[in-house]
C-alpha atoms as a PDB file:
ATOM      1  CA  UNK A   1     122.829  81.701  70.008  1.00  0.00           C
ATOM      2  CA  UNK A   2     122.291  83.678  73.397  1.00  0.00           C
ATOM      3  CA  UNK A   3     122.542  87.619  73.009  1.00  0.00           C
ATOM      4  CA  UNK A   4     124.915  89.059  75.097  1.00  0.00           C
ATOM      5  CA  UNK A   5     123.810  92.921  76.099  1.00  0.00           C
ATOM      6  CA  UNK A   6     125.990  95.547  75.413  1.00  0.00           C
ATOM      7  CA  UNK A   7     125.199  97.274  78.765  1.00  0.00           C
ATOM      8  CA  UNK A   8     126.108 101.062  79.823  1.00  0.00           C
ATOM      9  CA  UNK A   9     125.914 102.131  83.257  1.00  0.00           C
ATOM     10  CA  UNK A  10     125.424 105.498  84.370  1.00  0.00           C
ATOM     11  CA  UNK A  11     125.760 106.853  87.682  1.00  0.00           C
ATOM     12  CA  UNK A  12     128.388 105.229  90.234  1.00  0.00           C
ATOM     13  CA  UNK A  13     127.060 105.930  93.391  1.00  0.00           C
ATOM     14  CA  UNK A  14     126.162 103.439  96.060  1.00  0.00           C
ATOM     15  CA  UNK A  15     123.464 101.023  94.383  1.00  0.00           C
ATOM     16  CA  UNK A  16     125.555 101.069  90.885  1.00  0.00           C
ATOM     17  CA  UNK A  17     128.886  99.928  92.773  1.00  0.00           C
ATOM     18  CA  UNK A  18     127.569  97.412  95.174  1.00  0.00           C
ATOM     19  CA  UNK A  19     124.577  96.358  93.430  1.00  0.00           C
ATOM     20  CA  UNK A  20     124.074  96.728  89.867  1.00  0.00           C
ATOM     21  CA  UNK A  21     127.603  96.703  88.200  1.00  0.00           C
ATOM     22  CA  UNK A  22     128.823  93.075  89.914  1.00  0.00           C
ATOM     23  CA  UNK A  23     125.435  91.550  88.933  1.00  0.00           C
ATOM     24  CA  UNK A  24     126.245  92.296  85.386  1.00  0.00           C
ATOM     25  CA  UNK A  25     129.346  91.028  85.884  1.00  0.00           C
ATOM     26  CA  UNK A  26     128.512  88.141  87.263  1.00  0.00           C
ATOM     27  CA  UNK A  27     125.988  87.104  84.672  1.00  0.00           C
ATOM     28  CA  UNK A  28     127.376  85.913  80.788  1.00  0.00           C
ATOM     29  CA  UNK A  29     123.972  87.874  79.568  1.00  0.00           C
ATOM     30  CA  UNK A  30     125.583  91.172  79.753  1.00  0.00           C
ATOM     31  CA  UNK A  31     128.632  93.371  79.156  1.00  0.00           C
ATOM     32  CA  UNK A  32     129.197  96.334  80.455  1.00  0.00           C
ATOM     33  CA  UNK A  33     130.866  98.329  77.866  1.00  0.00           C
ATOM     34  CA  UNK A  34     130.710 101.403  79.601  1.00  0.00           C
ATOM     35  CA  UNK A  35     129.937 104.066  82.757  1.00  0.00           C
ATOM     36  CA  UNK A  36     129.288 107.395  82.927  1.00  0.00           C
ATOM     37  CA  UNK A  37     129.987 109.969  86.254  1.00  0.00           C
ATOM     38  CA  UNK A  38     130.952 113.417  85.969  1.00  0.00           C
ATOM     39  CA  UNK A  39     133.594 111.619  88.986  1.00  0.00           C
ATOM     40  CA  UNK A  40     137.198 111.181  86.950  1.00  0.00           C
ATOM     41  CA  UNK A  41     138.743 108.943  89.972  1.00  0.00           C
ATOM     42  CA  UNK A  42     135.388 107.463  90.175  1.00  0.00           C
ATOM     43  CA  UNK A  43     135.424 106.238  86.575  1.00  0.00           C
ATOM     44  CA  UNK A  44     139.349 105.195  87.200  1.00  0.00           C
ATOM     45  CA  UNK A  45     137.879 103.047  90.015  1.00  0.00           C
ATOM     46  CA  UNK A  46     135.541 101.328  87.838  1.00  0.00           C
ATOM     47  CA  UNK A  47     137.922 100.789  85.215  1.00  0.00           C
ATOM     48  CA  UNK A  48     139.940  98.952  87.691  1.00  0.00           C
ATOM     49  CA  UNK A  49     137.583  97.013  89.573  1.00  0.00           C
ATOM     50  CA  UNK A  50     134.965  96.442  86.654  1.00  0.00           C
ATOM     51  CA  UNK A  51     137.201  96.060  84.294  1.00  0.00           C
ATOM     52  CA  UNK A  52     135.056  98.784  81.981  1.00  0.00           C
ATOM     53  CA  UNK A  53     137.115 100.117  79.224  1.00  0.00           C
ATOM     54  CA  UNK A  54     134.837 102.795  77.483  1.00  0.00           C
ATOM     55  CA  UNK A  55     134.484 105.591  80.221  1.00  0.00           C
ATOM     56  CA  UNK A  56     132.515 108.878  79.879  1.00  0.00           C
ATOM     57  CA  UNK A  57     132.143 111.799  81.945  1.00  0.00           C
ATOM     58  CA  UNK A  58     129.172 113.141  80.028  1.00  0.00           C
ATOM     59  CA  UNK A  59     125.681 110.663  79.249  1.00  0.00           C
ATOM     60  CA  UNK A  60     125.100 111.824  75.457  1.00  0.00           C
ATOM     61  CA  UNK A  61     128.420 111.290  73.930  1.00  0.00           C
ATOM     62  CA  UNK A  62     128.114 107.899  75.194  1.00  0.00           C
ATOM     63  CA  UNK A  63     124.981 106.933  73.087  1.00  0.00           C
ATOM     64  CA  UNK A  64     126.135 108.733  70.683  1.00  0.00           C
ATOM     65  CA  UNK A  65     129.668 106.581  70.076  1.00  0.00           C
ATOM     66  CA  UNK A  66     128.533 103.157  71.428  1.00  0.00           C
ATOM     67  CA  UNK A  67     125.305 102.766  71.380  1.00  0.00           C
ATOM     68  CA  UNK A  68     124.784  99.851  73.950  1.00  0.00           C
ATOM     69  CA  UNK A  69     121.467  97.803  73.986  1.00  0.00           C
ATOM     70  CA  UNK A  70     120.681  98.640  77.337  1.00  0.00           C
ATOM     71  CA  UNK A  71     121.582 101.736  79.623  1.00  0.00           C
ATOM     72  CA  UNK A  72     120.917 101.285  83.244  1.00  0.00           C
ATOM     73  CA  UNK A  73     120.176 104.689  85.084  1.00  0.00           C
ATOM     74  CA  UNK A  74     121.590 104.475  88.545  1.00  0.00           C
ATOM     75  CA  UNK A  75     122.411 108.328  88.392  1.00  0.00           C
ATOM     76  CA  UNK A  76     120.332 110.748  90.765  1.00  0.00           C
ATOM     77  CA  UNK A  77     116.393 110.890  90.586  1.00  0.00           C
ATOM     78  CA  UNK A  78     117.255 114.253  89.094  1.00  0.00           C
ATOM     79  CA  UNK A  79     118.766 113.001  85.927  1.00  0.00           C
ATOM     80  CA  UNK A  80     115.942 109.832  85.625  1.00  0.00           C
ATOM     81  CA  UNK A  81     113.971 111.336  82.764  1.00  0.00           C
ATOM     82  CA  UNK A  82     116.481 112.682  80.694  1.00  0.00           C
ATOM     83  CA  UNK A  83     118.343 110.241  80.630  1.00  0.00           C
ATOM     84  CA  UNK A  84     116.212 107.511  80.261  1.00  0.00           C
ATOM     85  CA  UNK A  85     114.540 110.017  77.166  1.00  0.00           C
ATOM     86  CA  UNK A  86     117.922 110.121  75.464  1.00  0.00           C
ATOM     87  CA  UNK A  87     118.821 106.445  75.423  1.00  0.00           C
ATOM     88  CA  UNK A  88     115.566 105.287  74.569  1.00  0.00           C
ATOM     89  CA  UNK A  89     115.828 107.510  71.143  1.00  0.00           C
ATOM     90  CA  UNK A  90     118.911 106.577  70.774  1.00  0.00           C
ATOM     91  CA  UNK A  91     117.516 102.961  70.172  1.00  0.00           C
ATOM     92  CA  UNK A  92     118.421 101.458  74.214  1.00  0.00           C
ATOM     93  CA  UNK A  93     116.405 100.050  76.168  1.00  0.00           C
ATOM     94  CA  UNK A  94     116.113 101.085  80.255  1.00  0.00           C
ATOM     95  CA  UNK A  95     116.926  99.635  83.274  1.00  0.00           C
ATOM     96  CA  UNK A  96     115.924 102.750  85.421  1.00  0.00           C
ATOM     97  CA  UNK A  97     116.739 102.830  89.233  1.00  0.00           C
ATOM     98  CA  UNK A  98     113.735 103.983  91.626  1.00  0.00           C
ATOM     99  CA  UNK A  99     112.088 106.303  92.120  1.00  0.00           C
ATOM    100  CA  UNK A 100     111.324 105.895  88.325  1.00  0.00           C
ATOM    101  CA  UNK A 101     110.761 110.006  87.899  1.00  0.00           C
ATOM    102  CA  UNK A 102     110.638 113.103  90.190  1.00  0.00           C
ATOM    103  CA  UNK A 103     106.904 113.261  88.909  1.00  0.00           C
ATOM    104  CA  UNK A 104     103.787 111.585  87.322  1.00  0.00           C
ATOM    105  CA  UNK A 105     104.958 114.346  84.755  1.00  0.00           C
ATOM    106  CA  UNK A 106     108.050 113.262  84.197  1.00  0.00           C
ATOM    107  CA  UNK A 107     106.919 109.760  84.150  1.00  0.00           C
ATOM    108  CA  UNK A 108     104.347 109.752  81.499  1.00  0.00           C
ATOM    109  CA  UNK A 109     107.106 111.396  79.044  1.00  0.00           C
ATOM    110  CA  UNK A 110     108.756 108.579  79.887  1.00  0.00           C
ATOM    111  CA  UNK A 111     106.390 105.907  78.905  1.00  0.00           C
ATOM    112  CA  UNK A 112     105.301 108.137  76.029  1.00  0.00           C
ATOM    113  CA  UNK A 113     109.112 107.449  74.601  1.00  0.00           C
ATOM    114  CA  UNK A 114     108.943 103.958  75.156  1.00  0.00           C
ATOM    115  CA  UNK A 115     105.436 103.799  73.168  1.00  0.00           C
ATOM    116  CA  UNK A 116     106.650 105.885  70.343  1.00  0.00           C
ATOM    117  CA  UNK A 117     110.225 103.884  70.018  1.00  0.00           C
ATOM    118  CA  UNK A 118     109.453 100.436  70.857  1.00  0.00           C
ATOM    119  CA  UNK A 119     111.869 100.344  73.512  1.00  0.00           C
ATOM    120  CA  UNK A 120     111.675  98.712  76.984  1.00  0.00           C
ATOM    121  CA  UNK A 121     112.089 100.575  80.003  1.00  0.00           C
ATOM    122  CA  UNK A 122     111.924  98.665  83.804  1.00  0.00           C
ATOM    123  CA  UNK A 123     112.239 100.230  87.073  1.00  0.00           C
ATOM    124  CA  UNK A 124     114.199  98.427  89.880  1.00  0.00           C
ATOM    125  CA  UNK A 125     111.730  97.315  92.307  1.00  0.00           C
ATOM    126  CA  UNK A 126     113.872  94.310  94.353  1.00  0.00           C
ATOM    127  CA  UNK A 127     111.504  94.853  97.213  1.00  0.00           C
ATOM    128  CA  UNK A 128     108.733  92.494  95.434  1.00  0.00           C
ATOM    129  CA  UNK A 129     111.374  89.402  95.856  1.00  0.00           C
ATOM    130  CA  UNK A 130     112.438  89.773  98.846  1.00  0.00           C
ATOM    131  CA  UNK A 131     112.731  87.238 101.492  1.00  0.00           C
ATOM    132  CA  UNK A 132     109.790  89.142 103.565  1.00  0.00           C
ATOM    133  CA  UNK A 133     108.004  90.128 100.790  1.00  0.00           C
ATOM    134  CA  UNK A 134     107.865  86.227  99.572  1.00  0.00           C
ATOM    135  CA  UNK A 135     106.710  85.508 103.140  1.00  0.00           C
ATOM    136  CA  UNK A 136     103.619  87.906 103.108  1.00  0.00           C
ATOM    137  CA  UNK A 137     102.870  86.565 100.016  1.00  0.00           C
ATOM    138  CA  UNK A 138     102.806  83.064 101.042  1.00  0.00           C
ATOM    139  CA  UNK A 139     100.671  84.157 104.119  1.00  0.00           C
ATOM    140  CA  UNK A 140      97.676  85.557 101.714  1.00  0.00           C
ATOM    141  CA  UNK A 141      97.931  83.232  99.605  1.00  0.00           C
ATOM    142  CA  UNK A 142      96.817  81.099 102.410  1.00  0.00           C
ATOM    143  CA  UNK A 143      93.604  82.493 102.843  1.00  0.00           C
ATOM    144  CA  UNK A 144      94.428  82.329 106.527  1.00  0.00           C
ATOM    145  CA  UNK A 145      94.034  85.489 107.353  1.00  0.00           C
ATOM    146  CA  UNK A 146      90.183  86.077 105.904  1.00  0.00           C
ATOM    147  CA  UNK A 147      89.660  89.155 103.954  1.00  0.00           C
ATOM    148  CA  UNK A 148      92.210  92.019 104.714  1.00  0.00           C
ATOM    149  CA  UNK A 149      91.267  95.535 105.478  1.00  0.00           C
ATOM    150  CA  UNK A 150      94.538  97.219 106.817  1.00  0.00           C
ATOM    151  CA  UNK A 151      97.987  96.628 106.449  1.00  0.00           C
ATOM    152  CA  UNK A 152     100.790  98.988 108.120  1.00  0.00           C
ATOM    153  CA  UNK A 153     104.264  99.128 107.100  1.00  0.00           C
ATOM    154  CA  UNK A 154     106.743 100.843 109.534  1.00  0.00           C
ATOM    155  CA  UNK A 155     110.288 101.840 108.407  1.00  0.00           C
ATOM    156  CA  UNK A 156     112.173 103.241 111.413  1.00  0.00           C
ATOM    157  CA  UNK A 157     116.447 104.027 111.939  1.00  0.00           C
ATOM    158  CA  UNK A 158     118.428 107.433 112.653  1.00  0.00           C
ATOM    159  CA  UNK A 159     120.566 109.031 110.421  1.00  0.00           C
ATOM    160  CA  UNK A 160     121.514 112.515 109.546  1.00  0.00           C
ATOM    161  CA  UNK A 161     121.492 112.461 105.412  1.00  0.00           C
ATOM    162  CA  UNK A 162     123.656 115.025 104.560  1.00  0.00           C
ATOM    163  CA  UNK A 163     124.397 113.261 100.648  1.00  0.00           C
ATOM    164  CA  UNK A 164     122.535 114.499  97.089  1.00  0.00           C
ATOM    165  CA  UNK A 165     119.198 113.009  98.902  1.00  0.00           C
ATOM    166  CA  UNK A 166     118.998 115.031 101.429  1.00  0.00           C
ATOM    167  CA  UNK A 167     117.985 118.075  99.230  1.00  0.00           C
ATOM    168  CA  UNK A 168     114.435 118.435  96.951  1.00  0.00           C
ATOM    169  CA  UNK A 169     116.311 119.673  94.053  1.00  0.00           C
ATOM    170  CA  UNK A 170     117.799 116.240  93.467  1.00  0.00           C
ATOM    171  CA  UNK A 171     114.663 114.527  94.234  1.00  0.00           C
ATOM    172  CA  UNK A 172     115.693 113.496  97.629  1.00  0.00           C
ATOM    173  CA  UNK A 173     113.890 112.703 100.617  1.00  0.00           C
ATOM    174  CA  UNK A 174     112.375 109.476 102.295  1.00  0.00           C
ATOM    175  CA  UNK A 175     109.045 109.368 100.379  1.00  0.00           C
ATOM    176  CA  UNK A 176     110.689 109.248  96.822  1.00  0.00           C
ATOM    177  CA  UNK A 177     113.719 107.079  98.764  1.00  0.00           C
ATOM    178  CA  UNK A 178     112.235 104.720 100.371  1.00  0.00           C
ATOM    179  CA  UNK A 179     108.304 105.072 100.112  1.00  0.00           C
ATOM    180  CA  UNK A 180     108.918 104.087  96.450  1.00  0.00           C
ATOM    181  CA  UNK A 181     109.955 100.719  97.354  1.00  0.00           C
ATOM    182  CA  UNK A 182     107.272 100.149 100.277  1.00  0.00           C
ATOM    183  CA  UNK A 183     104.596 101.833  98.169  1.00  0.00           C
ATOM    184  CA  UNK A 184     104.694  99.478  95.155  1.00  0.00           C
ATOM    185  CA  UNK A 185     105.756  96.176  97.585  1.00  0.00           C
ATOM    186  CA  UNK A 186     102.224  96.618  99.383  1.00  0.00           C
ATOM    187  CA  UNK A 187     100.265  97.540  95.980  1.00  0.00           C
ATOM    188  CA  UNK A 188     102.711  94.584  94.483  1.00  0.00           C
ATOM    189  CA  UNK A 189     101.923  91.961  97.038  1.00  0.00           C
ATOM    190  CA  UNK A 190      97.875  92.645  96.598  1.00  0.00           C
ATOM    191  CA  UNK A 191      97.376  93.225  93.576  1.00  0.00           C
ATOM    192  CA  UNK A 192      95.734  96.802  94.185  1.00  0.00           C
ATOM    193  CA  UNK A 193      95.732 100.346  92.001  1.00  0.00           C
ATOM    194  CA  UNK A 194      95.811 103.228  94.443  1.00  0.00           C
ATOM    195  CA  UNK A 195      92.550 105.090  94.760  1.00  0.00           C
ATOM    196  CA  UNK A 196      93.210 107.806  97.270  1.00  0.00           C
ATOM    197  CA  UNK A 197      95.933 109.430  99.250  1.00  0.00           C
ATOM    198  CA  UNK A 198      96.863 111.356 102.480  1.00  0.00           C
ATOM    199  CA  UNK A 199     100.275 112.218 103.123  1.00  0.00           C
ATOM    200  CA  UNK A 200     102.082 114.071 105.631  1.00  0.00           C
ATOM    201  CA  UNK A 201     106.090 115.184 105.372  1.00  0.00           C
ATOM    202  CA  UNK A 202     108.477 116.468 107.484  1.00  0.00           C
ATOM    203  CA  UNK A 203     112.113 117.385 107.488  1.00  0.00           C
ATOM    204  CA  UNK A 204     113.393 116.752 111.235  1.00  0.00           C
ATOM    205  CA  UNK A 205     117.164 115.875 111.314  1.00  0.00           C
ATOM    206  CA  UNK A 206     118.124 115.736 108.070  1.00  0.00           C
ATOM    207  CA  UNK A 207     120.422 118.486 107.622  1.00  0.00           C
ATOM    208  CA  UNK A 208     119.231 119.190 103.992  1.00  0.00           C
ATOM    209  CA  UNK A 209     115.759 120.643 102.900  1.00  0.00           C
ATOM    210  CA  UNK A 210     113.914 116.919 101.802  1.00  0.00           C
ATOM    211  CA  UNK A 211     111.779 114.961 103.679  1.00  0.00           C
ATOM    212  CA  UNK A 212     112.910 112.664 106.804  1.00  0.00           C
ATOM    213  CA  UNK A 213     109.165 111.812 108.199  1.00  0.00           C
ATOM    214  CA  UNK A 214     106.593 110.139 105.998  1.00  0.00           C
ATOM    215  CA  UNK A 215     103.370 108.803 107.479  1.00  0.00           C
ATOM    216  CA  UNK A 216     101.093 108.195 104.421  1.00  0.00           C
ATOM    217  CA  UNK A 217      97.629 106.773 104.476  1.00  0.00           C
ATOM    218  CA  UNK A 218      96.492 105.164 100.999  1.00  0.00           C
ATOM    219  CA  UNK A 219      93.215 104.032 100.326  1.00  0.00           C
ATOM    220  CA  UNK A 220      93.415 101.487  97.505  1.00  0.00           C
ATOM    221  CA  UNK A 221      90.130 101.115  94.500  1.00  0.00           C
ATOM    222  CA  UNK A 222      88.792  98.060  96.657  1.00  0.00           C
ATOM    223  CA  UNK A 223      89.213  99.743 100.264  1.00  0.00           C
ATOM    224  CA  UNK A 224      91.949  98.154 101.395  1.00  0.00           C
ATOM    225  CA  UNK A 225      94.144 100.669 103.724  1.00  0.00           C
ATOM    226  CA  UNK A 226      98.079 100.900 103.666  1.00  0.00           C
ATOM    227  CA  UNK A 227      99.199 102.373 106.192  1.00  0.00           C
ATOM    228  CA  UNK A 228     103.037 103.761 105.710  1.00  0.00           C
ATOM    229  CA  UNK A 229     105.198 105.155 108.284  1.00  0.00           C
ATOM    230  CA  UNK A 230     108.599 106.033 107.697  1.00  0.00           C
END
């Protein structure tokens, strides 16, 4: 008999609404039993659309009453490690959105709780299956291209971020934002561990304090170069 997943979601921002509460809905593998946002209409919303019956405006008194089989974190990069810390002893496993943590820090307590409980935790990295990123893939898998030495990734658009990522405290900024998902598609799509890295930030018009600029140079174990612009 299949297992269906008692699934909780917390956070209902952007990526939870339009991406990761319909795909549980659409799939008979999960149920979403629950979300959590400090938002009261937000929740109501959910409720509505979802069709979510259990909903919480604090994270702990969830786990605490329902204990789902997996939580998904899609709340901000500020509440990753906490959160993901608290379900996992509570016996859940993790479906964390990215950036995974706000550091290595952060991250290694992370891992540390999934050692010590047996529990899974993922990130969600939807850049590796990608049309584009399928494409490259298929290109070096060719061989056509000899043996690589650089490859630059440019991210450009214009947009004054004036939401939670637009400030450091939350973890905000285009280097957490969006480097995470070009960062690990290049190490991804050739199999490399970073060895080295240069990295240069700035804040131009973003009208919060985080990062709009990011031009990062990575030197992987094996030499290869990424070059990253954003």
């Amino acid at each position: 008999m299949k297992k269906i997943l008692r699934t909780a979601v917390s956070g209902l921002g952007r990526i939870a609404w339009d991406f990761h509460l319909p795909q549980l809905c659409a799939h008979d593998g999960f149920h979403p039993v629950a979300v959590v946002d400090p938002c009261r209409e937000r929740l109501a919303e959910a409720q509505a659309r979802f069709g979510v019956s259990a909903l919480y405006t604090d994270f702990e008194p969830m786990l605490e009453e329902l204990h789902p089989d997996l939580v998904v974190i899609a709340s901000p990069t500020v509440f990753h490690a906490d959160q993901a810390i608290w379900a996992m002893r509570a016996g859940c496993d993790v479906f964390c959105d990215k950036p995974l943590a706000l550091c290595s820090a952060e991250a290694e307590a992370m891992f540390r709780t999934a050692r010590e409980t047996g529990r899974k935790l993922m990130t969600y990295q939807p850049h590796r299956l990608n049309g584009e990123a399928r494409a490259v893939r298929a290109i070096l898998d060719s061989g056509k291209l000899g043996p690589l030495y650089l490859i630059e990734r440019h991210l450009s658009n214009y947009a004054r971020r004036n939401d939670w990522q637009a400030f450091r405290k939350n973890g905000g900024g285009m280097l957490l934002n969006y480097g995470s998902h070009y960062i690990d598609q290049l190490l991804y799509l050739t199999g490399s561990r970073v060895g080295h890295v240069r990295c240069e930030l700035r804040r131009i018009a973003s009208l919060g304090d985080a990062d709009d600029v990011v031009h990062a140079l990575i030197t992987a174990g094996s030499g290869l170069l990424f070059d990253l612009d954003i």
